[in-house]
PDB file of N, CA and C in Angstrom:
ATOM      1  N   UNK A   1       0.843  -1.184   0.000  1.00  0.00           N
ATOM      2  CA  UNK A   1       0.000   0.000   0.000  1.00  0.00           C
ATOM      3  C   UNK A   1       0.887   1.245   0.000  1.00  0.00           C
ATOM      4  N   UNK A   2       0.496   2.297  -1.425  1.00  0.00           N
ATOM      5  CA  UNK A   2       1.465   3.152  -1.181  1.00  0.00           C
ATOM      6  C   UNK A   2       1.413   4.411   0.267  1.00  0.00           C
ATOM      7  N   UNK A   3       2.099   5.010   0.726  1.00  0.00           N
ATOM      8  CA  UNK A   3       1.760   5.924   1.671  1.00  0.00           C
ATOM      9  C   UNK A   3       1.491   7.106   1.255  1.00  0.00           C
ATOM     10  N   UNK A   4       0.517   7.724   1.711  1.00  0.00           N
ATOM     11  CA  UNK A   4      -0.208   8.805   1.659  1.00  0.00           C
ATOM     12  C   UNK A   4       0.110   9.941   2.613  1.00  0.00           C
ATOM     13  N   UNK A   5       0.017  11.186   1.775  1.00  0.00           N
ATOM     14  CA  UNK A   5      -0.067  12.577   3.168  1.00  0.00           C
ATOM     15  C   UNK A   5      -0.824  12.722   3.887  1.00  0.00           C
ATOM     16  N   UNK A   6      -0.943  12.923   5.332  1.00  0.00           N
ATOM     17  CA  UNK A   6      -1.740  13.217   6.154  1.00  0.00           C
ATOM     18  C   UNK A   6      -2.380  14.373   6.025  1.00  0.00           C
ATOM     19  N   UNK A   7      -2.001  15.342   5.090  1.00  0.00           N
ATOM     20  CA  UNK A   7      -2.501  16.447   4.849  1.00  0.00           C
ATOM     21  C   UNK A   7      -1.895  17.020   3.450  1.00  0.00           C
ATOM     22  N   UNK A   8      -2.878  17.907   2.666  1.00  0.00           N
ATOM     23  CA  UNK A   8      -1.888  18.507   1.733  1.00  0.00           C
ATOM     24  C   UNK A   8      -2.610  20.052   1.211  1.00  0.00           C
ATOM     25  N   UNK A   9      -2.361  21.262   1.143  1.00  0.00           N
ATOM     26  CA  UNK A   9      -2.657  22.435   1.006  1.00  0.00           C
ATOM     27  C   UNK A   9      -2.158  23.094  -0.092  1.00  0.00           C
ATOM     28  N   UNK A  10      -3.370  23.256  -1.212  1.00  0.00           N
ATOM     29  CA  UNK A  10      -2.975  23.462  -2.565  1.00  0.00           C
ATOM     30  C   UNK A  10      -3.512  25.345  -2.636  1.00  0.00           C
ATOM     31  N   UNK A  11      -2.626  25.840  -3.414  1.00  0.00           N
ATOM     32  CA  UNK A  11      -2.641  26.753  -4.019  1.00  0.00           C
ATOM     33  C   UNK A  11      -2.698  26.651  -4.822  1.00  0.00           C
ATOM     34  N   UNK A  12      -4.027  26.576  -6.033  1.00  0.00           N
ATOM     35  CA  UNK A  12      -3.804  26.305  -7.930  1.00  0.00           C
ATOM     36  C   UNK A  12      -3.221  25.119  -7.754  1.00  0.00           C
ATOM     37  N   UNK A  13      -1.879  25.371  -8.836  1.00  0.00           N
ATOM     38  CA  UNK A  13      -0.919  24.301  -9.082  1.00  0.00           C
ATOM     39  C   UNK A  13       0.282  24.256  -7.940  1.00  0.00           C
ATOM     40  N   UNK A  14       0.391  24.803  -6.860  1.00  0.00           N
ATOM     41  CA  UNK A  14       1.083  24.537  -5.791  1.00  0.00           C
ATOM     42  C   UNK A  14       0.753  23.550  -4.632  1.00  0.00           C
ATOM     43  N   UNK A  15       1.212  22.740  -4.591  1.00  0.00           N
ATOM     44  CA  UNK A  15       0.832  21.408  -3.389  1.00  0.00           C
ATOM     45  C   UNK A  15       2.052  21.542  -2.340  1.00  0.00           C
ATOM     46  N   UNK A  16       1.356  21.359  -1.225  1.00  0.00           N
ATOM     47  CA  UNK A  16       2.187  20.961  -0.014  1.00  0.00           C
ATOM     48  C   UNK A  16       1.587  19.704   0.482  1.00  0.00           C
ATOM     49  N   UNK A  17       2.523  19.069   0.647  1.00  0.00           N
ATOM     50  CA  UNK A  17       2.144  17.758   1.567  1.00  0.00           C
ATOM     51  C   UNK A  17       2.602  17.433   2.624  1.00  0.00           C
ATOM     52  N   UNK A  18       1.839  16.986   3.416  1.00  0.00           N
ATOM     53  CA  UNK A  18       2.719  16.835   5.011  1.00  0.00           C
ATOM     54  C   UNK A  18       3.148  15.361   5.093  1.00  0.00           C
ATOM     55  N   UNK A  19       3.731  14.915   5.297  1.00  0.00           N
ATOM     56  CA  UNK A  19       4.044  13.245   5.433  1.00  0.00           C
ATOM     57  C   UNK A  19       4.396  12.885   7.263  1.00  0.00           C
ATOM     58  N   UNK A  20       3.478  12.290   7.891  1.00  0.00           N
ATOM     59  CA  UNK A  20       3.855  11.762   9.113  1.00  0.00           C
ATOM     60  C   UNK A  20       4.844  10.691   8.974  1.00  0.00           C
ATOM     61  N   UNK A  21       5.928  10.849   9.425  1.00  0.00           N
ATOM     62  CA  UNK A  21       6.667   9.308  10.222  1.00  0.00           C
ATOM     63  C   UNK A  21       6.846   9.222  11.715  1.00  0.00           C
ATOM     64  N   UNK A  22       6.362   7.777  11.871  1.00  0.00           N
ATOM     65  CA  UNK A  22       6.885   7.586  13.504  1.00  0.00           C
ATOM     66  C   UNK A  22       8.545   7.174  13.582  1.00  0.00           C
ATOM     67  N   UNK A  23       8.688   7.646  15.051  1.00  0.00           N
ATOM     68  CA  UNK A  23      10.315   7.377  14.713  1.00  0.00           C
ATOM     69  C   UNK A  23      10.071   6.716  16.583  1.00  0.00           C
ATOM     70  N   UNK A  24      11.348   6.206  17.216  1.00  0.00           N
ATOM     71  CA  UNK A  24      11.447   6.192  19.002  1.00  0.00           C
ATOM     72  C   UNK A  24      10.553   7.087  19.720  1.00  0.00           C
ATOM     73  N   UNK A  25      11.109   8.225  19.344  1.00  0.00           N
ATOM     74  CA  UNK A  25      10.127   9.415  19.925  1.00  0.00           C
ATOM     75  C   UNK A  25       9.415  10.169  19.607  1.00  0.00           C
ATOM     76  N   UNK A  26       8.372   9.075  18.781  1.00  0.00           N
ATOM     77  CA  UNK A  26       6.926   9.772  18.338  1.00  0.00           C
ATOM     78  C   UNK A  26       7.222   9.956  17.028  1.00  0.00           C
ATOM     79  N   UNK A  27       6.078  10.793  16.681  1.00  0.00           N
ATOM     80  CA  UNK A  27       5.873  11.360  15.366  1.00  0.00           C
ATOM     81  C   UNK A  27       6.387  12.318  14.702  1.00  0.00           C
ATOM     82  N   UNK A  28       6.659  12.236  13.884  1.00  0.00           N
ATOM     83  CA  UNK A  28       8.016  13.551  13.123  1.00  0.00           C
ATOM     84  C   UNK A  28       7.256  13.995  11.565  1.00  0.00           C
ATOM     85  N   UNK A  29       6.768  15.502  11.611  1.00  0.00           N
ATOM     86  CA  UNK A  29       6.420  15.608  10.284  1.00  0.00           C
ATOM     87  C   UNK A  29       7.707  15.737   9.455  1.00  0.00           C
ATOM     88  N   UNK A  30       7.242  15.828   7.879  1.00  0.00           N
ATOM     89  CA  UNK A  30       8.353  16.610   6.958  1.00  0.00           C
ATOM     90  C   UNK A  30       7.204  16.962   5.645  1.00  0.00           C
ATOM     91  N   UNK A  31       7.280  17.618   5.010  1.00  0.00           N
ATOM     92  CA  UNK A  31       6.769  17.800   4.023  1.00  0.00           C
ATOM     93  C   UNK A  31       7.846  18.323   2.296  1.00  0.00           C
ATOM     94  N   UNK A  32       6.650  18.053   1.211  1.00  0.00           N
ATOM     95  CA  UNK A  32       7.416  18.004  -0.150  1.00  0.00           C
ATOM     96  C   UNK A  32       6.331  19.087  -0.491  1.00  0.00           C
ATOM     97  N   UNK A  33       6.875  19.752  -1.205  1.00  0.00           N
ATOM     98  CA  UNK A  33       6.509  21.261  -2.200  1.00  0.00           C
ATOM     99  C   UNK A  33       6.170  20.707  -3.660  1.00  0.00           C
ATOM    100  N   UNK A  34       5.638  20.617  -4.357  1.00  0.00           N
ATOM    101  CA  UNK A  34       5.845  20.837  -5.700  1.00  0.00           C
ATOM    102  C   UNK A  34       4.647  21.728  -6.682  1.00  0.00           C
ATOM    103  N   UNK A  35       4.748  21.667  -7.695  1.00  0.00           N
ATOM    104  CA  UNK A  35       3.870  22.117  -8.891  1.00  0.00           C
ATOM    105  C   UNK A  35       3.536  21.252 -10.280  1.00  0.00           C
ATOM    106  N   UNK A  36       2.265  21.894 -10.023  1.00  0.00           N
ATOM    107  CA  UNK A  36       1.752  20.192 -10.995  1.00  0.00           C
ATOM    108  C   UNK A  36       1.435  21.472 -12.798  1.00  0.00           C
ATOM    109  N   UNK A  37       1.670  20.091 -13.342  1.00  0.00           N
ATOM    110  CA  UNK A  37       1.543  20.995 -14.754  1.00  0.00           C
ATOM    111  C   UNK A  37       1.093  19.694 -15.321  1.00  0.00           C
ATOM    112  N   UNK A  38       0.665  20.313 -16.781  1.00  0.00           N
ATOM    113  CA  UNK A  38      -0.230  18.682 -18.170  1.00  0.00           C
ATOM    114  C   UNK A  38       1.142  18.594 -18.564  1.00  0.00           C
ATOM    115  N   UNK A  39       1.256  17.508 -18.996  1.00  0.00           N
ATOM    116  CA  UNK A  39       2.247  17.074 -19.561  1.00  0.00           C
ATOM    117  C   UNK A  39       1.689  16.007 -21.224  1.00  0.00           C
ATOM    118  N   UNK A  40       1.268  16.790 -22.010  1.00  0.00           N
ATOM    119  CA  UNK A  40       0.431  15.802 -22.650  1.00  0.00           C
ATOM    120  C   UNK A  40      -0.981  16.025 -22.205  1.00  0.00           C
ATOM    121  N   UNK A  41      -1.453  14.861 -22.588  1.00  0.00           N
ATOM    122  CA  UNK A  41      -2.629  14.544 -21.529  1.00  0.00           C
ATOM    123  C   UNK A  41      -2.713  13.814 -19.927  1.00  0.00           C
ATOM    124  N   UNK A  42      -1.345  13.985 -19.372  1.00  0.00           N
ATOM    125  CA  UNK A  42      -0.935  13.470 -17.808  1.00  0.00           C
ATOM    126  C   UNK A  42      -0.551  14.186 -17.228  1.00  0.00           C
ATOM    127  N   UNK A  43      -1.557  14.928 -15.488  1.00  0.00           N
ATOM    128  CA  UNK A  43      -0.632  15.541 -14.924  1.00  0.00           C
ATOM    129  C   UNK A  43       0.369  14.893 -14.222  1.00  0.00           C
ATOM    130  N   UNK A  44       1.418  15.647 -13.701  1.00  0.00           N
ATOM    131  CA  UNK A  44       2.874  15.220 -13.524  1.00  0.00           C
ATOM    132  C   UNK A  44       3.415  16.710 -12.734  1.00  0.00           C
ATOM    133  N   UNK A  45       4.177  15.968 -11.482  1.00  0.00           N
ATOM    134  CA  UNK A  45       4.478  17.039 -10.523  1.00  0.00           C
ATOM    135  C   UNK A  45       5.962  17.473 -10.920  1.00  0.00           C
ATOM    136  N   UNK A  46       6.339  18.654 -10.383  1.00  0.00           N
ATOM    137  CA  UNK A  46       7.526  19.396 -10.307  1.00  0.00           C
ATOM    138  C   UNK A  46       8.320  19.918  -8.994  1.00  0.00           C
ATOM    139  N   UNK A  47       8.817  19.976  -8.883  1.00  0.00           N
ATOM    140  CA  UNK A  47      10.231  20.457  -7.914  1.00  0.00           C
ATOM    141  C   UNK A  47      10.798  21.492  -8.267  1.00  0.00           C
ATOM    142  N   UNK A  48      10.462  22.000  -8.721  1.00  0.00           N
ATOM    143  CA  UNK A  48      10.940  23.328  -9.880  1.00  0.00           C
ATOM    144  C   UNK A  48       9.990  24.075  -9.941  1.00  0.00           C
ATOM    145  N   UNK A  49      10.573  25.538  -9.302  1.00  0.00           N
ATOM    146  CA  UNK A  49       9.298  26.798  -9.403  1.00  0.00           C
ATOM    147  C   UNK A  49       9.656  27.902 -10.029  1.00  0.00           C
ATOM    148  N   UNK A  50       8.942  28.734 -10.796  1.00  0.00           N
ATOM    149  CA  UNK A  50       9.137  29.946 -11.899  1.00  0.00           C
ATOM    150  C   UNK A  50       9.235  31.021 -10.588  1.00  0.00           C
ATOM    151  N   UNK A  51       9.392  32.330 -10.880  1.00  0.00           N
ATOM    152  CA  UNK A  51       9.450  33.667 -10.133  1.00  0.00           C
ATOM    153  C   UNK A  51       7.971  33.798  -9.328  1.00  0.00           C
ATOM    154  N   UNK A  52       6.763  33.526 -10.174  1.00  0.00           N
ATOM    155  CA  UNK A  52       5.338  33.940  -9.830  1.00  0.00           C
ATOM    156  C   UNK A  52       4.531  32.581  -9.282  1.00  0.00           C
ATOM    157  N   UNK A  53       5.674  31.678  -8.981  1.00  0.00           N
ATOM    158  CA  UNK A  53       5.110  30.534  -7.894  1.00  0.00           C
ATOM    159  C   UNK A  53       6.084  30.757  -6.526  1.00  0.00           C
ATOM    160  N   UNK A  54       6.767  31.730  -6.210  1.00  0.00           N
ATOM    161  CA  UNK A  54       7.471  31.672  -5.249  1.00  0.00           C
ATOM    162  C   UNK A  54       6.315  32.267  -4.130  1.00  0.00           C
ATOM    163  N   UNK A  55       5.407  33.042  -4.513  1.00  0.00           N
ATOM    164  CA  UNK A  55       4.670  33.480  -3.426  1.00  0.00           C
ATOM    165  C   UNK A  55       3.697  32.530  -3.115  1.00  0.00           C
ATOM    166  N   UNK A  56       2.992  32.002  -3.620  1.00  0.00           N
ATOM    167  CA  UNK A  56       2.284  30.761  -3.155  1.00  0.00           C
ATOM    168  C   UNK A  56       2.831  29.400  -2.549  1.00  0.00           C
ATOM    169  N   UNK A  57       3.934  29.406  -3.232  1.00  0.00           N
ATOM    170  CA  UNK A  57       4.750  28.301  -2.168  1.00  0.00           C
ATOM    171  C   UNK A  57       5.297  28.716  -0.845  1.00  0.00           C
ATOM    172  N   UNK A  58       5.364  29.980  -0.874  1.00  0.00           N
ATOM    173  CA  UNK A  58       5.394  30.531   0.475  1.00  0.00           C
ATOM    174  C   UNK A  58       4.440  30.516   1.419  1.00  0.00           C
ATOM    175  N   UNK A  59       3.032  30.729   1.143  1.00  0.00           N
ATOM    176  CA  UNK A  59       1.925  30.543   1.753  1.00  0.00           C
ATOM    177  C   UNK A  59       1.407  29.139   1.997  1.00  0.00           C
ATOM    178  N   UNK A  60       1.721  28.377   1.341  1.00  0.00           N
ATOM    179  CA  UNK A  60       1.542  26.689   1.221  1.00  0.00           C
ATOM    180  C   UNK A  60       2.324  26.033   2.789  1.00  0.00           C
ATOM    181  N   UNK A  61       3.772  26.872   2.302  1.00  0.00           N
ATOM    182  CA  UNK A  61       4.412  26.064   3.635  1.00  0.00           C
ATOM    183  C   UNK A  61       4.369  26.765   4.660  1.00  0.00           C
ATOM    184  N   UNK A  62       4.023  28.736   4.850  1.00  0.00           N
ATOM    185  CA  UNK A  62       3.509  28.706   5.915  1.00  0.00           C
ATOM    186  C   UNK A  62       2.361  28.116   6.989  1.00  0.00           C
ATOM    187  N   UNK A  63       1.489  27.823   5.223  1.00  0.00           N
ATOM    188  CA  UNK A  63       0.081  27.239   6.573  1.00  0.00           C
ATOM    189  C   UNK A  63       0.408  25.591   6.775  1.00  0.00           C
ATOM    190  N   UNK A  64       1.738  25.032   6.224  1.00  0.00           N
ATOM    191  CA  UNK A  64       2.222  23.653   6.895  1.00  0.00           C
ATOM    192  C   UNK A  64       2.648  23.390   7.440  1.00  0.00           C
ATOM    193  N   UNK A  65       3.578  24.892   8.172  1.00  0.00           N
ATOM    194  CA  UNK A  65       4.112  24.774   9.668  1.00  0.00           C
ATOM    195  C   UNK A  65       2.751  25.023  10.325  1.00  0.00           C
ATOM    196  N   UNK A  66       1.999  25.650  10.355  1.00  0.00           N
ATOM    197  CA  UNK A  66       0.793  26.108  11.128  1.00  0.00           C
ATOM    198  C   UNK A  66       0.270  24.719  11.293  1.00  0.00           C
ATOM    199  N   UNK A  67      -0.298  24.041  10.505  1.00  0.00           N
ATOM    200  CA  UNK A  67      -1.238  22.856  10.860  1.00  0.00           C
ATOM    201  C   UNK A  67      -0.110  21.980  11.687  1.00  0.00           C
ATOM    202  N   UNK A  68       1.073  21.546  11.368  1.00  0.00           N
ATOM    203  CA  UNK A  68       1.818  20.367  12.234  1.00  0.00           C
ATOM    204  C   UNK A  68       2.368  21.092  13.814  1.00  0.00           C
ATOM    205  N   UNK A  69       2.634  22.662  13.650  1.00  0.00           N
ATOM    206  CA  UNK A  69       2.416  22.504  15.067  1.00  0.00           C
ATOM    207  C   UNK A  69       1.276  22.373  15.744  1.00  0.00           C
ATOM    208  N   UNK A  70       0.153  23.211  15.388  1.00  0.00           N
ATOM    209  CA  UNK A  70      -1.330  22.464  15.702  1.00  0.00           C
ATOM    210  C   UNK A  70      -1.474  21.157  16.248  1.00  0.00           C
ATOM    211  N   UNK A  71      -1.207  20.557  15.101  1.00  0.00           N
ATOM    212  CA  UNK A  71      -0.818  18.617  15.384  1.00  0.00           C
ATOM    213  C   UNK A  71      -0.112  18.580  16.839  1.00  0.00           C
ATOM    214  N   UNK A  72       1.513  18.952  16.494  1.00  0.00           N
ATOM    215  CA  UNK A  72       1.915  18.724  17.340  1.00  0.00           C
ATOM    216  C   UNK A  72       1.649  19.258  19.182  1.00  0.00           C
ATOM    217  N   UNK A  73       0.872  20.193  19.133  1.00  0.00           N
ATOM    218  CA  UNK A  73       0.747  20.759  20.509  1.00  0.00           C
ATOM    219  C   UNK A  73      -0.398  20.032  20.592  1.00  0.00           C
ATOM    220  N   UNK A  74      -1.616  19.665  19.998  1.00  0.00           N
ATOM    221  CA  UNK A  74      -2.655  18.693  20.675  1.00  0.00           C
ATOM    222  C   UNK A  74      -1.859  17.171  21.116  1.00  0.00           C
ATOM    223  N   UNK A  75      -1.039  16.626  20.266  1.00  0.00           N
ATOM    224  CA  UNK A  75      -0.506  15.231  20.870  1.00  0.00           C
ATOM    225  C   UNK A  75      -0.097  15.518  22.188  1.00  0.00           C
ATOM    226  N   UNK A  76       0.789  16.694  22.236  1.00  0.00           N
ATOM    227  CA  UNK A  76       0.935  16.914  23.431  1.00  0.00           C
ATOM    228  C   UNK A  76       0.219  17.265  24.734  1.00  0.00           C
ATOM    229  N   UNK A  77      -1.120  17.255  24.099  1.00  0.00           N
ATOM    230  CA  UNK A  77      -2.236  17.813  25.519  1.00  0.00           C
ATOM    231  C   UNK A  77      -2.341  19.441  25.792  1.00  0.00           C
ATOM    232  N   UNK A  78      -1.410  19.954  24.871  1.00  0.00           N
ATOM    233  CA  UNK A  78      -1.427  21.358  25.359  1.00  0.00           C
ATOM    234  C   UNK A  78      -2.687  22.258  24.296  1.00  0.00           C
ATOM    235  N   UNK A  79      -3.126  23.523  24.936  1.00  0.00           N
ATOM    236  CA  UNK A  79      -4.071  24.299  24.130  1.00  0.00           C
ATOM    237  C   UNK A  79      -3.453  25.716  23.760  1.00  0.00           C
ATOM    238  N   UNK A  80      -2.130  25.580  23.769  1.00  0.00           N
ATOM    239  CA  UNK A  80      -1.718  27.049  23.137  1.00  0.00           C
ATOM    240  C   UNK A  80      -1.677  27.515  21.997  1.00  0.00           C
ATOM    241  N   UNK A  81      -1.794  27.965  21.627  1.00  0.00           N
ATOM    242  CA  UNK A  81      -1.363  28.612  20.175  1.00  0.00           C
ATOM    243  C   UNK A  81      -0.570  29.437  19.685  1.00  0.00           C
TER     244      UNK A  81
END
């Protein structure tokens, strides 16, 4: 079964994905950036961003630190923000 993101926050063609791994001590996010474009008739992701995707990938991975600390301060029992 392939593994899936626990979360992912698109702008247009900008994707963020969050990927959980457990490790000894708990759960550890990381996340992958890319941009999806046709390729043909197949979309197909990128790793590679033009000048006028830099601001949306900025907003993508700000709100992906936002949600995993979220995550992470409820595992922990705490209600801060």
């Amino acid at each position: 079964m392939p593994k899936v993101p626990v979360h992912e926050i698109r702008f247009g063609l900008i994707k963020a994905s969050i990927w959980q791994n457990q490790t000894k001590s708990g759960g550890r996010f990381n996340i992958t950036v890319s941009r999806l474009y046709k390729n043909g008739d197949r979309w197909v992701e990128s790793s590679h961003f033009g000048r006028d995707d830099l601001l949306l990938v900025s907003k993508a991975t700000d709100l992906a630190h936002t949600w995993i600390y979220k995550q992470q301060n409820s595992e922990k029992g705490g209600s801060h923000e």
